[in-house]
Protein backbone atom coordinates (compact mmCIF):
# COMPACT_ATOMS: atom_id res chain seq x y z
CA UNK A 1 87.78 109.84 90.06
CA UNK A 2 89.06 106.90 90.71
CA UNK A 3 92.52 105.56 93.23
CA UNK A 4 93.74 102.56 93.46
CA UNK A 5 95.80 102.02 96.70
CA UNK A 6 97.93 98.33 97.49
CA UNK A 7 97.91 96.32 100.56
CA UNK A 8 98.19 93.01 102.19
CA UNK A 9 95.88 92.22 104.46
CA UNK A 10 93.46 90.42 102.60
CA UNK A 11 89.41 91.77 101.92
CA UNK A 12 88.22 91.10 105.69
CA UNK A 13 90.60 93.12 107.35
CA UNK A 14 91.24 95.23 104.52
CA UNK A 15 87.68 96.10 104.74
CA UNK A 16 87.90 97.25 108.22
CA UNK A 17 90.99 99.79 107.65
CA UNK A 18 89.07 100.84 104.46
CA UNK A 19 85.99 101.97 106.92
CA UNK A 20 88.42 104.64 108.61
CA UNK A 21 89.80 106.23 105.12
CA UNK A 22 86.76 108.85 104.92
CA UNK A 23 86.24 109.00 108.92
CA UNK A 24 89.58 110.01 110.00
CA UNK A 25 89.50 112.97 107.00
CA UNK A 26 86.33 114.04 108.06
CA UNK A 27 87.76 114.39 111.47
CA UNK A 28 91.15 116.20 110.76
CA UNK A 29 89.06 118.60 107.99
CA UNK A 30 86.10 119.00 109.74
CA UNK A 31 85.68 122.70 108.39
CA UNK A 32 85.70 121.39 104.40
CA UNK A 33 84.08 117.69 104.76
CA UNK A 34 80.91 116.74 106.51
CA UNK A 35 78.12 114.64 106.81
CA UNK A 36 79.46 110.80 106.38
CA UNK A 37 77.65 108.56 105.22
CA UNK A 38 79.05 104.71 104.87
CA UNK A 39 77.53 101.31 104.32
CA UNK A 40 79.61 98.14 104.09
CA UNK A 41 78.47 95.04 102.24
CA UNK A 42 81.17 92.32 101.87
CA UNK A 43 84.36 93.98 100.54
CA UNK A 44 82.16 97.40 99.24
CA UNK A 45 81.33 100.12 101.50
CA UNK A 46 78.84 102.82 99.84
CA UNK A 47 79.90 105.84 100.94
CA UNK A 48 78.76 110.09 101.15
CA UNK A 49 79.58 112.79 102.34
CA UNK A 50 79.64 116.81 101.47
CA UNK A 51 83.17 118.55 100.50
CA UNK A 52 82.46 122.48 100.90
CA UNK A 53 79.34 122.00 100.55
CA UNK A 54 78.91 119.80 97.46
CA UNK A 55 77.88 116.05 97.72
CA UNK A 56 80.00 113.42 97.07
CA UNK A 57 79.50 110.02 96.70
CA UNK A 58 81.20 106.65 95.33
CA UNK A 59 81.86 103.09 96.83
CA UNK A 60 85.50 101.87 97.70
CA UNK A 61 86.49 98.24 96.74
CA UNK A 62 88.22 96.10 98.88
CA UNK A 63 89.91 93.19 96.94
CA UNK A 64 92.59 90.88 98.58
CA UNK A 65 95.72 92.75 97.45
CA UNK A 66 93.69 96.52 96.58
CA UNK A 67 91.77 98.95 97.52
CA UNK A 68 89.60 100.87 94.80
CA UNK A 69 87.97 104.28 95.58
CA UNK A 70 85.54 105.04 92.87
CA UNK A 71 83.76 108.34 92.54
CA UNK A 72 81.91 110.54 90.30
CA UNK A 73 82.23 114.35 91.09
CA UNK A 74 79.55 116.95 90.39
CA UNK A 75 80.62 119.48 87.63
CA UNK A 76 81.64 122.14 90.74
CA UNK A 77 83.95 119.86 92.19
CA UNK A 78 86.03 119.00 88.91
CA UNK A 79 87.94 122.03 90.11
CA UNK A 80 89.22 120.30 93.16
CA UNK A 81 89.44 117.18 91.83
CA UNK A 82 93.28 117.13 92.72
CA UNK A 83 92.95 118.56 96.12
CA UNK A 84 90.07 115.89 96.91
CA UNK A 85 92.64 113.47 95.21
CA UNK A 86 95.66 114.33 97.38
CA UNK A 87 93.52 114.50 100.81
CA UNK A 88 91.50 110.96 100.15
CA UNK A 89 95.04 108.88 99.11
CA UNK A 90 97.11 110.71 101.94
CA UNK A 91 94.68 109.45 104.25
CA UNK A 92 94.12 106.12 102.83
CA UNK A 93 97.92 105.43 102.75
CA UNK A 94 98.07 106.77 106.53
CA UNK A 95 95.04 104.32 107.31
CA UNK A 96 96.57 101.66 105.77
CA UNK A 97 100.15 101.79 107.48
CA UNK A 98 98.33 102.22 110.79
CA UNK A 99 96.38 99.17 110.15
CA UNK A 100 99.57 96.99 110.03
């Protein structure tokens, strides 16, 4: 899985809105996501967590103009690929007008 969201705030402080994409959607769906796990380096945060009880984890890239959410799913999440899809970029795009 892979999304590529734009922005314009450059890799430092695109960095820091990038830390609240998975936070905020563990937050708001609390019953399906769980257990976050993130670790920044640089412009790359490392990050985990469990979607209905699968794990999930992938790194998001923060480049000056981009953000890149990379991910490999397990075989039983393939089948909510789109769902995950939809949830992660509608946050990400909310996180990143909010960081403005």
């Amino acid at each position: 899985m892979k999304i590529e969201l734009k922005h314009n705030f450059g890799e430092e402080k695109g960095t820091l809105c990038a830390e609240k994409i998975f936070s905020q959607l563990v937050f708001q769906y609390k019953d399906e996501f769980s257990d976050l796990k993130q670790n920044t380096r640089k412009n790359e945060i490392d990050f985990s967590f469990k979607i209905r009880g699968m794990h999930i984890t992938g790194v998001i890239v923060v480049k000056e103009n981009k953000v890149i959410i990379e991910s490999k799913l397990p075989f039983a999440a393939r089948i909510f690929q789109g769902l995950i899809e939809s949830k992660i970029k509608e946050n990400a795009d909310k996180m990143i007008s909010e960081c403005k």
